[in-house]
C-alpha atoms as a PDB file:
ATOM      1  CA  UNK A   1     -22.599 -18.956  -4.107  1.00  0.00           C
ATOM      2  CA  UNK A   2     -21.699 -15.679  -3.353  1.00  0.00           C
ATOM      3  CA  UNK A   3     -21.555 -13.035  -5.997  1.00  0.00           C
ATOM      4  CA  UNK A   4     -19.628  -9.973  -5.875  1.00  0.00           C
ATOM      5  CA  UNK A   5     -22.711  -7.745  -5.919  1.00  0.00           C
ATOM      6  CA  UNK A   6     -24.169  -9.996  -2.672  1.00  0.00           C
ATOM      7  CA  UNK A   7     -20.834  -9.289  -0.711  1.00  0.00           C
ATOM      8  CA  UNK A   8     -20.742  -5.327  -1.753  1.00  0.00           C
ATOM      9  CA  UNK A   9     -24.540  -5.087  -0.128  1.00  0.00           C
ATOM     10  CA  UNK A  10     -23.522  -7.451   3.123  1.00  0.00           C
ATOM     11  CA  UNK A  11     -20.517  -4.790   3.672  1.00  0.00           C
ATOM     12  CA  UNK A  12     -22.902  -1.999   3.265  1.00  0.00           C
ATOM     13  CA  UNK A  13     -25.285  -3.360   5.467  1.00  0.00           C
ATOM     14  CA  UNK A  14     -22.914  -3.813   7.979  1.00  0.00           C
ATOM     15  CA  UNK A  15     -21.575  -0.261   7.782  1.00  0.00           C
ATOM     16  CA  UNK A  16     -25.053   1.159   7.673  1.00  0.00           C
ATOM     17  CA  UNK A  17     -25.500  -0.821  11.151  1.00  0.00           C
ATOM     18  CA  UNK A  18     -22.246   0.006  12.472  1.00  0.00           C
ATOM     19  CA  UNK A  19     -23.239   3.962  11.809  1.00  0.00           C
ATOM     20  CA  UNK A  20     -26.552   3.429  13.554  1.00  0.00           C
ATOM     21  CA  UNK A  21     -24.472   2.201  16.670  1.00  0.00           C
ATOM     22  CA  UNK A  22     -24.283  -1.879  15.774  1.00  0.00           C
ATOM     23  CA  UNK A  23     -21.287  -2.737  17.558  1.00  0.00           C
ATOM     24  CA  UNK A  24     -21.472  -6.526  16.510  1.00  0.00           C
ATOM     25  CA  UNK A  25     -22.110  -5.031  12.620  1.00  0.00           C
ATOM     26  CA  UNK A  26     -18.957  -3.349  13.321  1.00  0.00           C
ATOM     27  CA  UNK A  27     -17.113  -6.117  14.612  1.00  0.00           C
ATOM     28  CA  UNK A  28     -17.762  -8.556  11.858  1.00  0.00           C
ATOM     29  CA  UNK A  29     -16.326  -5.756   9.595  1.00  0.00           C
ATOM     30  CA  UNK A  30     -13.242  -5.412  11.963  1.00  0.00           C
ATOM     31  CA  UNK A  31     -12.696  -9.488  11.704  1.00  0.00           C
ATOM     32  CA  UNK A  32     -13.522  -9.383   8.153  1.00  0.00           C
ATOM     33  CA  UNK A  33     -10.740  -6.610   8.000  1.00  0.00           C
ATOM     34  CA  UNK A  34      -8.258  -6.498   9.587  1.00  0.00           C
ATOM     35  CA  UNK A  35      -6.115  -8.463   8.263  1.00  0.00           C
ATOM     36  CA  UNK A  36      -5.894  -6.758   4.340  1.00  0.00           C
ATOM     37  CA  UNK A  37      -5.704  -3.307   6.298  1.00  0.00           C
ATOM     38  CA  UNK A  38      -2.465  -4.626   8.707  1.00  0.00           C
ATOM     39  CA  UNK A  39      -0.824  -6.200   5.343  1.00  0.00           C
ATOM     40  CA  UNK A  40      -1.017  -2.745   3.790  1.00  0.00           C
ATOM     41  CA  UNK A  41       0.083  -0.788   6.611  1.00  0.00           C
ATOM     42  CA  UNK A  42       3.001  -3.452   7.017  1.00  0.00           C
ATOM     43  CA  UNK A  43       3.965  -3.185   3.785  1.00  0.00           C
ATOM     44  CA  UNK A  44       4.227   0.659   3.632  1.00  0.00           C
ATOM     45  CA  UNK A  45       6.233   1.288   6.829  1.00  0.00           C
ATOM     46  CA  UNK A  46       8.095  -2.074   7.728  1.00  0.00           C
ATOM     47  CA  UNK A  47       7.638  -1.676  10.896  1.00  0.00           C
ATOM     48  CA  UNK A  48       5.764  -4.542  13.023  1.00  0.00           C
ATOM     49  CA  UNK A  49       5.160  -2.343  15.976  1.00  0.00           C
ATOM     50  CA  UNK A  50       4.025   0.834  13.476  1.00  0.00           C
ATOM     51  CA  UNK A  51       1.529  -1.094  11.184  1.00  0.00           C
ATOM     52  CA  UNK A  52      -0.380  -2.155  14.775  1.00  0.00           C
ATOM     53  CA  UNK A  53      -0.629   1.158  15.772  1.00  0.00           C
ATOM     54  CA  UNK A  54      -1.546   2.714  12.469  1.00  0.00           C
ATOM     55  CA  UNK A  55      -4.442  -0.322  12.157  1.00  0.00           C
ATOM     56  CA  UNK A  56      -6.018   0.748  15.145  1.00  0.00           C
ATOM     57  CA  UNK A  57      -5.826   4.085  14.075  1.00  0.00           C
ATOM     58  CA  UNK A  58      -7.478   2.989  10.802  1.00  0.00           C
ATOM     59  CA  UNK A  59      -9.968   1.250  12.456  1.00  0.00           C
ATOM     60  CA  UNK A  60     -10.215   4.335  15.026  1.00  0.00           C
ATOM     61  CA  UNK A  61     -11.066   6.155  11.614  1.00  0.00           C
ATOM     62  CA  UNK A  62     -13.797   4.098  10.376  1.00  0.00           C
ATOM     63  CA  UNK A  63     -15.420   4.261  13.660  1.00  0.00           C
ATOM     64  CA  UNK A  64     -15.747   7.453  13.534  1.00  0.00           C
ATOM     65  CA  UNK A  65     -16.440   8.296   9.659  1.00  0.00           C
ATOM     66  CA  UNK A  66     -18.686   5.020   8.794  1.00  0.00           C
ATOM     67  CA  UNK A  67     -21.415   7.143   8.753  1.00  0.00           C
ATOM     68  CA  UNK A  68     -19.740   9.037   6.025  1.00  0.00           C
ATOM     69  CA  UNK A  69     -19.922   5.470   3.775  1.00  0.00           C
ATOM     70  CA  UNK A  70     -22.209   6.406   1.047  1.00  0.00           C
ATOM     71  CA  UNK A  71     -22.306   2.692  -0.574  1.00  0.00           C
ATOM     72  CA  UNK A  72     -21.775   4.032  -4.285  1.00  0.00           C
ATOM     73  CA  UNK A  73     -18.382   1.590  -4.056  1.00  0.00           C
ATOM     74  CA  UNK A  74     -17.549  -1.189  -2.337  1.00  0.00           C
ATOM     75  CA  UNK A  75     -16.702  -1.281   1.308  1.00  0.00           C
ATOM     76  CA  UNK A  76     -13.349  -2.293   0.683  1.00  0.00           C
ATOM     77  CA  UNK A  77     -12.443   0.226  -1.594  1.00  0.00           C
ATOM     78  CA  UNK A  78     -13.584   3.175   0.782  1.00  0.00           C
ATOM     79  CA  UNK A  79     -12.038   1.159   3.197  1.00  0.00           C
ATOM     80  CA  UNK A  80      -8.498   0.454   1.434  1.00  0.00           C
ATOM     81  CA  UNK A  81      -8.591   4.077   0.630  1.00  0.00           C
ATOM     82  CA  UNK A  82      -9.044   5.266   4.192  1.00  0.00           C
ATOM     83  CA  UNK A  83      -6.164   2.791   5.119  1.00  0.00           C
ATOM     84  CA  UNK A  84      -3.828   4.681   2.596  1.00  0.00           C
ATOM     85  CA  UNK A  85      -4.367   7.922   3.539  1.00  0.00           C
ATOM     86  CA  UNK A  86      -4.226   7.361   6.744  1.00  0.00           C
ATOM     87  CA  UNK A  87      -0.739   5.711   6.605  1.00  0.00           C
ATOM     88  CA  UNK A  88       0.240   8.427   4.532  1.00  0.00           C
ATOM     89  CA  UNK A  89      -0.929  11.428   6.799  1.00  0.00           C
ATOM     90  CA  UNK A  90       1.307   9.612   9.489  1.00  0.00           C
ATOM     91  CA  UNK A  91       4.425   9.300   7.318  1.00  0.00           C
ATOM     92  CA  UNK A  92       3.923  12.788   6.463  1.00  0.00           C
ATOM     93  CA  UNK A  93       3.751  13.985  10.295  1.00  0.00           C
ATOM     94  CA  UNK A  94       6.871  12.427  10.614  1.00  0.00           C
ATOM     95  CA  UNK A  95       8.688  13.569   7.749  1.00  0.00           C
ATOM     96  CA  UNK A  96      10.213  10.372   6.878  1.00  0.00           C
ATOM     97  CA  UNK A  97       9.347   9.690   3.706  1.00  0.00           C
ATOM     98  CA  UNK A  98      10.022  13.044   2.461  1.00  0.00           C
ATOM     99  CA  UNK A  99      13.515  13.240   3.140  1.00  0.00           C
ATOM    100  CA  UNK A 100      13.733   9.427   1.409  1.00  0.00           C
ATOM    101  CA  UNK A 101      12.256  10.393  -2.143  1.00  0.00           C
ATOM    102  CA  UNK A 102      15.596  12.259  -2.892  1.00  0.00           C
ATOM    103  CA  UNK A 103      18.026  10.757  -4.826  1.00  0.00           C
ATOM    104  CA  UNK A 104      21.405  10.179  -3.683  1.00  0.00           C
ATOM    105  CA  UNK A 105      24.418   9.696  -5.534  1.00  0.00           C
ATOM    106  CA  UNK A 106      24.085   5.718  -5.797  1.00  0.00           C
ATOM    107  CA  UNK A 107      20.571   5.943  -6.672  1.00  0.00           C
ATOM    108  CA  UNK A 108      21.774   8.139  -9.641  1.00  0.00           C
ATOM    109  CA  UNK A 109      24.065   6.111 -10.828  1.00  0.00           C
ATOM    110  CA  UNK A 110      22.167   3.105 -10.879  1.00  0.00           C
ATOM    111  CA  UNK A 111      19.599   4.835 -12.745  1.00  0.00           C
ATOM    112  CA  UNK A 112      22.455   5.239 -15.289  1.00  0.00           C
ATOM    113  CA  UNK A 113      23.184   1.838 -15.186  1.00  0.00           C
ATOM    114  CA  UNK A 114      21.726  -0.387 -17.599  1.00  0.00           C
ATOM    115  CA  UNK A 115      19.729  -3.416 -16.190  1.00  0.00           C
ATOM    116  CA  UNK A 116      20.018  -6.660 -17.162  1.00  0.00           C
ATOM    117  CA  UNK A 117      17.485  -8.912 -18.882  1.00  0.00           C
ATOM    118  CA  UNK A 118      16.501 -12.559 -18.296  1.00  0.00           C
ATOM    119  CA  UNK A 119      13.775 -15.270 -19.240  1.00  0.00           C
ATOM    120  CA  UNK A 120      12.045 -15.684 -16.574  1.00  0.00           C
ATOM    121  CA  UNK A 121      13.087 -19.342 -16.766  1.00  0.00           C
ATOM    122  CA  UNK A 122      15.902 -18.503 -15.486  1.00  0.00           C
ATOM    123  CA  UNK A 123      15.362 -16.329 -12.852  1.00  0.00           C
ATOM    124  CA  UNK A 124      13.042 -17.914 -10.188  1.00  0.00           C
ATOM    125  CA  UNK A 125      11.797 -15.466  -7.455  1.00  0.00           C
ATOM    126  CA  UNK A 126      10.773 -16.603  -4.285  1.00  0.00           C
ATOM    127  CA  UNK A 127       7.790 -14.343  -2.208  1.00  0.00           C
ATOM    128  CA  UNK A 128      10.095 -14.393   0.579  1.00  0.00           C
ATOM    129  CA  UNK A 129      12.732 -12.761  -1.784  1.00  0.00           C
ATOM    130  CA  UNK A 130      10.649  -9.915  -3.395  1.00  0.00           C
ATOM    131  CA  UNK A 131       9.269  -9.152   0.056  1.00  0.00           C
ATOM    132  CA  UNK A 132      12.533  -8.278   1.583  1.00  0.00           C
ATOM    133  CA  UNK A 133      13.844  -6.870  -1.564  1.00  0.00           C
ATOM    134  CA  UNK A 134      10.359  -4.986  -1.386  1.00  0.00           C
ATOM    135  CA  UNK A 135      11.533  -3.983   2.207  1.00  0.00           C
ATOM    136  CA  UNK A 136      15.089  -2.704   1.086  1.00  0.00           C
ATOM    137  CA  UNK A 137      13.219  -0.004  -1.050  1.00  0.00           C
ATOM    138  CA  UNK A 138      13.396   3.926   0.144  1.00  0.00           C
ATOM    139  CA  UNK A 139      10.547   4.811   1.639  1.00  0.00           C
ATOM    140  CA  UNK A 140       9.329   7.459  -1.467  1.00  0.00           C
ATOM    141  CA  UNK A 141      10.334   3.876  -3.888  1.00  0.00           C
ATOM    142  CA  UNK A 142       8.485   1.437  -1.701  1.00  0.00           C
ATOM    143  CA  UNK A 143       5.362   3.357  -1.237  1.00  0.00           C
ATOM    144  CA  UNK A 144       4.253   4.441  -5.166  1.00  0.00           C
ATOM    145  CA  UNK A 145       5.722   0.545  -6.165  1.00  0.00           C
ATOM    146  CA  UNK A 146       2.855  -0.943  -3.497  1.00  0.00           C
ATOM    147  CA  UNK A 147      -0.065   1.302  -4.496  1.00  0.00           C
ATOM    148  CA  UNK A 148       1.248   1.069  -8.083  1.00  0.00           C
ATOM    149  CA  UNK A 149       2.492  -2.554  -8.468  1.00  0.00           C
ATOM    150  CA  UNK A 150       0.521  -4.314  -5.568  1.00  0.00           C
ATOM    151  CA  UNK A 151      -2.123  -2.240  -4.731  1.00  0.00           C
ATOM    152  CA  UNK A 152      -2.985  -1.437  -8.157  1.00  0.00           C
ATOM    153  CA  UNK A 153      -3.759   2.549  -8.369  1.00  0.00           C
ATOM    154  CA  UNK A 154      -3.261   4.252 -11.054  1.00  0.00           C
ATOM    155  CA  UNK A 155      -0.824   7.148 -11.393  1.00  0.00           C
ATOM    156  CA  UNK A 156      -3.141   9.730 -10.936  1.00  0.00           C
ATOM    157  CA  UNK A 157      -5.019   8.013  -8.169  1.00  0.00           C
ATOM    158  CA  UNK A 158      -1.110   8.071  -6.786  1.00  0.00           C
ATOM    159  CA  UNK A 159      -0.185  11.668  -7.520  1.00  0.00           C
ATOM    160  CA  UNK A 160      -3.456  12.808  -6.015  1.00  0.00           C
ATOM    161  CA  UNK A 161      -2.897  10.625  -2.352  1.00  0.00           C
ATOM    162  CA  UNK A 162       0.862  11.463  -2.126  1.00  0.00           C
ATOM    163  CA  UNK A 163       0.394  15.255  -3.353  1.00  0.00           C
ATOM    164  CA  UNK A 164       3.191  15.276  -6.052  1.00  0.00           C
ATOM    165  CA  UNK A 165       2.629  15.417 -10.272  1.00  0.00           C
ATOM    166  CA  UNK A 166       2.749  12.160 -12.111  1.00  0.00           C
ATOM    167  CA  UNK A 167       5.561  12.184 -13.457  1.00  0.00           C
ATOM    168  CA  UNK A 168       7.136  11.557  -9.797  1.00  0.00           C
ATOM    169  CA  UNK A 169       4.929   8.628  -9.391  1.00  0.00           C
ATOM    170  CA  UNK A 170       6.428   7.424 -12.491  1.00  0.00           C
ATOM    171  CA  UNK A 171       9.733   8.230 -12.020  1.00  0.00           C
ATOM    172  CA  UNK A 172       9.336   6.590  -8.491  1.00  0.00           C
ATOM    173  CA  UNK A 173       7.986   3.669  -9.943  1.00  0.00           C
ATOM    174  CA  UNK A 174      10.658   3.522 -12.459  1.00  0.00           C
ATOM    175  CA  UNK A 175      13.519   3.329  -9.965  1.00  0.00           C
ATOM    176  CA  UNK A 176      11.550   1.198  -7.317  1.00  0.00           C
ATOM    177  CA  UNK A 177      11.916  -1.301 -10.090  1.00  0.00           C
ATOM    178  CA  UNK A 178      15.130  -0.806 -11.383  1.00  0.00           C
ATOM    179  CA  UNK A 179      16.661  -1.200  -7.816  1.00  0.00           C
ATOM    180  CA  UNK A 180      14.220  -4.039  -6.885  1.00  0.00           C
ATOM    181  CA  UNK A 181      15.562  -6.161 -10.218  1.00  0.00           C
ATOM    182  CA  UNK A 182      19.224  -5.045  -8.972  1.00  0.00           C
ATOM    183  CA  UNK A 183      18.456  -6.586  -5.425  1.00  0.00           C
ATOM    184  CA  UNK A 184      16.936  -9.686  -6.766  1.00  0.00           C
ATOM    185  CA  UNK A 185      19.819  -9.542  -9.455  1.00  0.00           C
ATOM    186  CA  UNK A 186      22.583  -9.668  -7.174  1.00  0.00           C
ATOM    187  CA  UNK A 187      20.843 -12.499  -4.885  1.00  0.00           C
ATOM    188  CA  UNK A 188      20.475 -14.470  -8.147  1.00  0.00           C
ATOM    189  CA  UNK A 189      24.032 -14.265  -8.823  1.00  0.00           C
ATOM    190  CA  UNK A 190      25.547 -15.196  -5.318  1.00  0.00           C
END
């Protein structure tokens, strides 16, 4: 069986190779990879074509900084952290998500509005639905509800990648999830 502990030292072993020029040691952690690093991407800029490019880049990055791996966490973590900011440096050379974390006047008023409230009985989500609801987010809304709500960072972890104060991150979160339970609301209801 292996233990947590056993798969944090097989990951560091393999990065310690990979820095000491161990190109299959980095290709096992490529395989190994790849995958949770494209989902992430994916999710952040819904864009097929984008989340490629950016997990190359990521994988461009680790290539180069593996030697910076210290061990004191988990692989994945320094990984999944790499992966973040790396999306995020891109977003922020294009500007997009800037211009997104405004509100507009809609957004306003629906943060007026009251939302409704359901057992969850009675309101069945599909995956398929949250991820396209997920997808209909802003940008600014999308990104603090996956590190938040999916990824699982903390607020502060949040306000320190994106560069705002907390209370953004939790007023992002906030509306992400007011707006997501009005999207799966009105597809309920159809």
């Amino acid at each position: 069986m292996v233990t947590a502990t056993s798969a944090w030292e097989g990951d560091a072993q393999l990065a310690r190779a990979s820095a000491e020029g161990d190109h299959h040691a980095f290709e096992m952690l490529y395989h190994q990879y790849h995958q949770r690093v494209y989902s992430i991407c994916l999710r952040m800029v819904r864009n097929l074509q984008e989340a490629e490019d950016l997990t190359q880049e990521v994988f461009l990055q680790i290539y180069r900084k593996i030697g910076t791996f210290r061990g004191t966490s988990a692989f994945s973590t320094w990984l999944h952290r790499l992966t973040i900011n790396t999306v995020l440096m891109y977003m922020r050379r294009r500007r997009r998500w800037h211009a997104e974390m405004s509100l507009d006047a809609d957004e306003l008023r629906l943060l007026g509005e009251r939302t409704p409230s359901w057992p969850e009985s009675e309101f069945p989500i599909e995956p398929i639905d949250l991820e396209r609801a997920i997808n209909r987010l802003p940008a600014g809304y999308r990104i603090v509800f996956v590190l938040h709500d999916i990824e699982g960072y903390e607020h502060a972890e949040i306000s320190q990648l994106l560069g705002v104060k907390i209370g953004t991150t939790k007023s992002q979160l906030h509306k992400a999830r007011l707006q997501l339970r009005r999207i799966l609301t009105s597809k309920v209801n159809r």
